[in-house]
Protein backbone atom coordinates (compact mmCIF):
# COMPACT_ATOMS: atom_id res chain seq x y z
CA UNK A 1 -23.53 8.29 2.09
CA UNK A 2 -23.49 11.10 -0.38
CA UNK A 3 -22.02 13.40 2.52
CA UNK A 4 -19.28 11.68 3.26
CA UNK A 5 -18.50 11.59 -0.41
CA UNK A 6 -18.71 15.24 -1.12
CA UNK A 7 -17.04 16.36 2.68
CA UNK A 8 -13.37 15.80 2.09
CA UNK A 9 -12.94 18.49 5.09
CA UNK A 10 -13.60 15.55 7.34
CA UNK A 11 -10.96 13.88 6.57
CA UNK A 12 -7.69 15.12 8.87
CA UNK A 13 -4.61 15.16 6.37
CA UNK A 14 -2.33 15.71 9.71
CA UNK A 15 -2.70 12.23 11.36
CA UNK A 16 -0.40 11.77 14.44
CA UNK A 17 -3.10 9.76 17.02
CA UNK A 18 -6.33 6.88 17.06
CA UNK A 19 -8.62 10.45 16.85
CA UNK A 20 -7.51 11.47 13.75
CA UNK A 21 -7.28 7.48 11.86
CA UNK A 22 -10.92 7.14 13.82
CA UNK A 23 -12.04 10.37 12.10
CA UNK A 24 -10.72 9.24 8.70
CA UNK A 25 -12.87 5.89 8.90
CA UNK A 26 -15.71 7.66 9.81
CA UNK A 27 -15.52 9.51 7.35
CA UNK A 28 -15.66 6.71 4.76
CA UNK A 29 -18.02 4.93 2.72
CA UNK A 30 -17.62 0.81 3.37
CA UNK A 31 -18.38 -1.49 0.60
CA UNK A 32 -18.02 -5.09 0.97
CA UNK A 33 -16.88 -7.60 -2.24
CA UNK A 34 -16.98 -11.90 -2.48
CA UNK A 35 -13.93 -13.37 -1.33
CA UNK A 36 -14.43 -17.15 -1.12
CA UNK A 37 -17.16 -17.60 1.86
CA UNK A 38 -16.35 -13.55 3.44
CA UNK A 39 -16.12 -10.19 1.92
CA UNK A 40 -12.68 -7.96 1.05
CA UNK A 41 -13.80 -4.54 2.85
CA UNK A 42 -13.30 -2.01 1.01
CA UNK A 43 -13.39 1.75 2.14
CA UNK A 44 -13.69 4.63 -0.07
CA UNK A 45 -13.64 8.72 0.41
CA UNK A 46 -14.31 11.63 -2.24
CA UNK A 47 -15.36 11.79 -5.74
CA UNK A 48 -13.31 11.83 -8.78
CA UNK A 49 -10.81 10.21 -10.73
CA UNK A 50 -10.76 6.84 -8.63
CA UNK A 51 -7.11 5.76 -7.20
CA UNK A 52 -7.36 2.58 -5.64
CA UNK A 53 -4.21 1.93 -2.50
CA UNK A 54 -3.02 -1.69 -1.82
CA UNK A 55 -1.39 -1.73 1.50
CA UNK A 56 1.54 -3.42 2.56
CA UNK A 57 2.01 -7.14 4.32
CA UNK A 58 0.76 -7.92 7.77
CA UNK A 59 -1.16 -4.58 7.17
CA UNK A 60 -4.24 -2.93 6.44
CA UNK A 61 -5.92 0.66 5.07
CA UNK A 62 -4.31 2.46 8.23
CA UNK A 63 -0.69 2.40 5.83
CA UNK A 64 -2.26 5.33 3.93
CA UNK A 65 -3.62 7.22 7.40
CA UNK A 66 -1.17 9.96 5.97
CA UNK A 67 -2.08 10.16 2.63
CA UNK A 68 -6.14 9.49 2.12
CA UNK A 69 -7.19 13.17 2.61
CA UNK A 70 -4.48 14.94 0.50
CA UNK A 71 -5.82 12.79 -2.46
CA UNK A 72 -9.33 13.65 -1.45
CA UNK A 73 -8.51 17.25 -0.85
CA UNK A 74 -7.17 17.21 -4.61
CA UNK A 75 -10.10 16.07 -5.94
CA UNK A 76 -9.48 12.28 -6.36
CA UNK A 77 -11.78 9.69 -5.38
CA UNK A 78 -9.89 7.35 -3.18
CA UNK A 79 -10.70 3.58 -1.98
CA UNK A 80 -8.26 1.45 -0.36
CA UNK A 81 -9.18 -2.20 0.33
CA UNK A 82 -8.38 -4.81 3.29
CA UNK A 83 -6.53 -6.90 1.12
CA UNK A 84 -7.72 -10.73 1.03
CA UNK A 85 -6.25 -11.80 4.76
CA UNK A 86 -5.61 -8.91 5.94
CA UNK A 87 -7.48 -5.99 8.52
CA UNK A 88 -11.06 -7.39 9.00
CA UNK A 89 -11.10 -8.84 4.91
CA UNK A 90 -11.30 -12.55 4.45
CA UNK A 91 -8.81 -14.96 3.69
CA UNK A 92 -8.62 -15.67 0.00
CA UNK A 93 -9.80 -19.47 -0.15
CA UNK A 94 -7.36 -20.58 -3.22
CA UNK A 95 -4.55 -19.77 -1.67
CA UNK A 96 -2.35 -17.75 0.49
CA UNK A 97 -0.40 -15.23 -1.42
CA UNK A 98 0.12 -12.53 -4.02
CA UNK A 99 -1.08 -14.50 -6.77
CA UNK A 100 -4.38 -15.55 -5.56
CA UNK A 101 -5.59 -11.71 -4.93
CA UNK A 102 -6.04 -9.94 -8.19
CA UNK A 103 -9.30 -11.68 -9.21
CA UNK A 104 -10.67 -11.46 -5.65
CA UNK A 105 -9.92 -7.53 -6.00
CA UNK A 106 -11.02 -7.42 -9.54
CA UNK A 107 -14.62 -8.62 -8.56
CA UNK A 108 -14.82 -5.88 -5.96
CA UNK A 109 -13.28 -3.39 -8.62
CA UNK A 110 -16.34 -4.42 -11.08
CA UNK A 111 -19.03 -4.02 -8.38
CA UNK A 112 -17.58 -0.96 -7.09
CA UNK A 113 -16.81 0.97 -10.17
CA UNK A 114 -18.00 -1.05 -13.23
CA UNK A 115 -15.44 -0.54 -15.82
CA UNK A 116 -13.78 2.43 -14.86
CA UNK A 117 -10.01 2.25 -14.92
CA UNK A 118 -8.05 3.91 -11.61
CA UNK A 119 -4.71 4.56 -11.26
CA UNK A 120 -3.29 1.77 -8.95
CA UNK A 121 -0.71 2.45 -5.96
CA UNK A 122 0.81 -0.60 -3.97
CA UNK A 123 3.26 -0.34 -1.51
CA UNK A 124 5.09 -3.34 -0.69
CA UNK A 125 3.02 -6.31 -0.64
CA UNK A 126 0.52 -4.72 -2.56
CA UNK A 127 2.89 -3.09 -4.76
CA UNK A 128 3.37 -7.35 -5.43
CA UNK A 129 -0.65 -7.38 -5.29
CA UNK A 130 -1.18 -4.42 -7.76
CA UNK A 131 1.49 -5.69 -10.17
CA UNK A 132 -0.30 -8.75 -10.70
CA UNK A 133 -3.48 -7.52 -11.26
CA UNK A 134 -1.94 -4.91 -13.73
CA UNK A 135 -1.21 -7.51 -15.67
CA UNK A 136 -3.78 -9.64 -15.65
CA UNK A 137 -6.56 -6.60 -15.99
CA UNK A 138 -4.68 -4.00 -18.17
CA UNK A 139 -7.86 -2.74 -18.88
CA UNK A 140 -7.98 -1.69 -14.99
CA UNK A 141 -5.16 0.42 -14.77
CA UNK A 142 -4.87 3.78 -15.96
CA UNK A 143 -1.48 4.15 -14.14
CA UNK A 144 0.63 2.00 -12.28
CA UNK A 145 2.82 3.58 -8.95
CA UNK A 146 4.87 1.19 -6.58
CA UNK A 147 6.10 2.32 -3.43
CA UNK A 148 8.90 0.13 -1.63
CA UNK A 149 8.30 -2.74 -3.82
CA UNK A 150 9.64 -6.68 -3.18
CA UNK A 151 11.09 -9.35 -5.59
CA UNK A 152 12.65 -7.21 -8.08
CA UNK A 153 15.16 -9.94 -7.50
CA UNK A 154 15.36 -13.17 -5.56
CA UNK A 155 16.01 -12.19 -1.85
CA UNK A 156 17.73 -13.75 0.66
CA UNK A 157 14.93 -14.47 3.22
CA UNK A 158 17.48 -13.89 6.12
CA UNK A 159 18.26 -10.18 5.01
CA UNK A 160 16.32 -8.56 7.79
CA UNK A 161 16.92 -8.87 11.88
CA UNK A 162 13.04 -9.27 12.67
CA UNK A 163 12.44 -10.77 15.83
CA UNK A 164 9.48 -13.17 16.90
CA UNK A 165 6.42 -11.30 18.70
CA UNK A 166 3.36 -13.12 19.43
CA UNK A 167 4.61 -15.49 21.98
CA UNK A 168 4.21 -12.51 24.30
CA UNK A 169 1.45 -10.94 26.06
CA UNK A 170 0.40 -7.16 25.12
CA UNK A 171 2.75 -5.19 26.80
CA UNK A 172 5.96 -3.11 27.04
CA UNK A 173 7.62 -6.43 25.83
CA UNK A 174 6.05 -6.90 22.88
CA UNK A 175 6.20 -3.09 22.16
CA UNK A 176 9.58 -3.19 22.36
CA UNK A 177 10.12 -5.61 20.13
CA UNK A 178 7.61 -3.97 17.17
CA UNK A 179 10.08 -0.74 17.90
CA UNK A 180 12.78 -2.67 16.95
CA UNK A 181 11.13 -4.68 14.04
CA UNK A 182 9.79 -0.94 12.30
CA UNK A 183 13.20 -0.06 12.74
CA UNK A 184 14.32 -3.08 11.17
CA UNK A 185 12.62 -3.37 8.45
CA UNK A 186 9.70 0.01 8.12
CA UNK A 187 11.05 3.25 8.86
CA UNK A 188 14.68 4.52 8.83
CA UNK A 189 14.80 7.51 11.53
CA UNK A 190 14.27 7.16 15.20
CA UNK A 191 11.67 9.77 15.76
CA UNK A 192 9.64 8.17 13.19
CA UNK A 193 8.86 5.63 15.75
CA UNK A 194 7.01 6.98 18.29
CA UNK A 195 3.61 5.37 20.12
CA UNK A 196 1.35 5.78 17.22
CA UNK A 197 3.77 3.92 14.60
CA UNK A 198 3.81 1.37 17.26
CA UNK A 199 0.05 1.03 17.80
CA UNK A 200 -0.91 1.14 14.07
CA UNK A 201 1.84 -1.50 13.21
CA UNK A 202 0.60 -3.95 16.25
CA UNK A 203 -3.13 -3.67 15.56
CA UNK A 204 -2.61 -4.49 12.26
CA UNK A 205 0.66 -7.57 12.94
CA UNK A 206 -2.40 -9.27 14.99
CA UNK A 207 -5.20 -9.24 12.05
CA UNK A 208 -2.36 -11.16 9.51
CA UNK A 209 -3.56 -14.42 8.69
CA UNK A 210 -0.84 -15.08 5.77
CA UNK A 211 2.22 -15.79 7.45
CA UNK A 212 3.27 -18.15 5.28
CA UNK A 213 3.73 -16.23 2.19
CA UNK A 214 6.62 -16.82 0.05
CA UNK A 215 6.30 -14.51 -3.50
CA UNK A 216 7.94 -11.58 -1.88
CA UNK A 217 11.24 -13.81 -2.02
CA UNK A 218 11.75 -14.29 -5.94
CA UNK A 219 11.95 -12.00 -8.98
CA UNK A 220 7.73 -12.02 -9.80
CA UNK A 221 7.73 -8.62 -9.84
CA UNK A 222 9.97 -7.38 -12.15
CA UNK A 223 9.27 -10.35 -14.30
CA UNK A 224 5.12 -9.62 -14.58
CA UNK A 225 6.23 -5.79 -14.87
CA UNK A 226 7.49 -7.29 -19.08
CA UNK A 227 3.83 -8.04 -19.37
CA UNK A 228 2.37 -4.10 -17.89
CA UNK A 229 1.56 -2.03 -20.88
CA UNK A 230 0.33 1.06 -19.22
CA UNK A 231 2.84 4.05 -17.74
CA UNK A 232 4.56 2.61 -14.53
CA UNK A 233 6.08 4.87 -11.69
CA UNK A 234 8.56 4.20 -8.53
CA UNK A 235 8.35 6.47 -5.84
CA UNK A 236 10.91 4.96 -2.57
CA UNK A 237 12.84 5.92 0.54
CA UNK A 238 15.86 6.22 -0.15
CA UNK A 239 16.82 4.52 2.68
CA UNK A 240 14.42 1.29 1.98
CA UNK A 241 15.70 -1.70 4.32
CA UNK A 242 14.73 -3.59 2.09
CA UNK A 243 16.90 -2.90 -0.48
CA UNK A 244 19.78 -1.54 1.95
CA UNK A 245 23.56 -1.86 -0.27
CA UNK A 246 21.59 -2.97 -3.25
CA UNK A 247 19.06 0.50 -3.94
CA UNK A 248 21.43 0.09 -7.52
CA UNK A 249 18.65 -2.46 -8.67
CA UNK A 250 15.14 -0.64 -8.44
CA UNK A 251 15.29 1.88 -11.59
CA UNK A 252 16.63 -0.52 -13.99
CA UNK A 253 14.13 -3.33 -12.37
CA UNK A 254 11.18 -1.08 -12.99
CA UNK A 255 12.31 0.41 -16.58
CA UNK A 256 11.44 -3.79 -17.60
CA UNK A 257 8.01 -2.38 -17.65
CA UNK A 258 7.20 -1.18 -21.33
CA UNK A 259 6.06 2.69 -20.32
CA UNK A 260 8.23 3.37 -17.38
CA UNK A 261 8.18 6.73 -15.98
CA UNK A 262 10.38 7.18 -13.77
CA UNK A 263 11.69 6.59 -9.92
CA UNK A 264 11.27 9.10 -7.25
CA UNK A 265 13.93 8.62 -4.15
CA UNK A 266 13.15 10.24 -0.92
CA UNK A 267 16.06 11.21 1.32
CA UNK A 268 15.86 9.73 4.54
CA UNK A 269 13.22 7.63 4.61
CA UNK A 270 12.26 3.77 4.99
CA UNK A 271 10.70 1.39 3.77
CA UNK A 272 6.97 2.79 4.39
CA UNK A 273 7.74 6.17 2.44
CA UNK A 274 3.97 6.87 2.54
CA UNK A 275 3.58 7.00 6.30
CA UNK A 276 7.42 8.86 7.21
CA UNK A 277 7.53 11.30 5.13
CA UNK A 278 3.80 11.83 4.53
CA UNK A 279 3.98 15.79 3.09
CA UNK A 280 6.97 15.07 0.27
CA UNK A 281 5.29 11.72 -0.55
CA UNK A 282 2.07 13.31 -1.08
CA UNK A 283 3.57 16.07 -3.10
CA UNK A 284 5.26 13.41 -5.18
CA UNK A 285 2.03 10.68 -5.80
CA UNK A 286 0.34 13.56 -6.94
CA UNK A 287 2.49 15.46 -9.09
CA UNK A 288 2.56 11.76 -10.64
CA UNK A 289 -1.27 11.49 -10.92
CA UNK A 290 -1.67 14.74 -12.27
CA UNK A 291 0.65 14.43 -15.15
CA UNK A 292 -1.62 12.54 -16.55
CA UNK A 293 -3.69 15.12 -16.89
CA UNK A 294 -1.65 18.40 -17.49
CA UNK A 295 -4.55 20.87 -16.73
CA UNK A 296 -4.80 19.63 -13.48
CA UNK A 297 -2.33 21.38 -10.80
């Protein structure tokens, strides 16, 4: 164990192919936390300040494939959980969205780090997820960062062309239809979807066991971010499907939050900033984890 904590050269920060997300997991340390009558599993890498990544809906750790080892590499300690549902975690048994997850992660939190605050990072879902459990454990959260983040206002659920999927067999079909579904709704230029965006999207669309959930719909976001107390960051695509003709909102949605800090926009890029444009993203999480700490470069 202490190996893989102290060898962040194991972990690839180019990651184009199964090899190099295989490598990564390898490389990692797996705890395992109560979650009704299963376990949230919970994979960590490197030593350090502890930032803690919340993946996206119908998703896993695999969203942060591009990200883990420049964190490591800069001396953070990162762990990024199966969220309740989700990857190979249990299904929260109170219920089957946002709102039921941040005690479930807040009991892995305790047994993983005791009372050591992170800095918390949640895309999407878990940008929902994190929120939440920002507010309900300030004493958690050393900083708060939300990437391509829902209900910031009630949305209309027909907003996106998704199209159905599982009523086919694995295949060129069904590829073809997650293809047009990241293009839809995850990532904004064409080469961004090649046969690795593909596979990491499907392997992960066939572990969801919440596909009912209904929170990403209203305004609980930017309503719980009037309760967050510690510094709160934004970091999008600029071209974020999800808020397509209506980007206007974000900044003054976030600034509700008492410390805001500020919203990075990154040209030409969807939805799942973290995974398209991997290099400026990095560049930008941690130029806004290590202004918190102004000796660190």
């Amino acid at each position: 164990m202490a190996s893989q904590m102290d060898s962040p050269t194991t972990i690839p920060t180019e990651v184009h192919d199964a090899a190099a997300v295989s490598q990564i997991q390898a490389a990692a340390v797996q705890h395992h936390s109560p979650c009704g009558d299963g376990n949230i599993v919970w994979h960590q890498w490197g030593a350090g300040e502890p930032v803690v990544l919340l993946h996206g809906g119908s998703g896993s750790w695999t969203h942060w494939v591009r990200n883990i080892g420049a964190l490591v590499q800069a001396g953070y300690q990162v762990l990024a959980p199966d969220l309740p549902g989700f990857g190979d975690s249990a299904k929260a048994p109170d219920g089957n969205d946002a709102d039921v997850m941040p005690r479930w992660l807040e009991t892995g939190l305790q047994q993983i780090l005791g009372a050591t605050p992170c800095h918390l990072v949640g895309f999407s879902f878990g940008a929902m997820v994190g929120t939440l459990l920002t507010a309900a454990c300030p004493q958690r959260v050393s900083n708060l960062v939300l990437i391509g983040a829902p209900a910031l206002e009630p949305a209309p659920r027909s907003m996106l062309d998704l199209r159905a999927w599982d009523h086919l067999p694995a295949g060129p079909e069904r590829d073809a239809i997650h293809r047009h579904n990241l293009a839809a709704l995850m990532l904004a230029r064409p080469e961004s979807i090649d046969d690795f965006a593909v596979r990491l999207h499907a392997d992960n669309l066939v572990r969801d066991r919440l596909r009912k959930r209904r929170l990403a719909w209203t305004d609980i976001v930017v309503r719980t971010l009037r309760q967050v107390t510690c510094p709160v960051h934004g970091i999008w695509g600029a071209e974020d499907a999800v808020y397509r003709n209506r980007v206007a909102v974000i900044e003054p949605a976030l600034a509700q939050a008492a410390d805001f800090r500020g919203l990075q926009m990154l040209p030409a890029t969807g939805h799942w900033a973290q995974y398209e444009a991997a290099p400026t993203f990095n560049t930008a999480l941690l130029q806004t984890l290590n202004a918190a700490h102004p000796g660190k470069s």
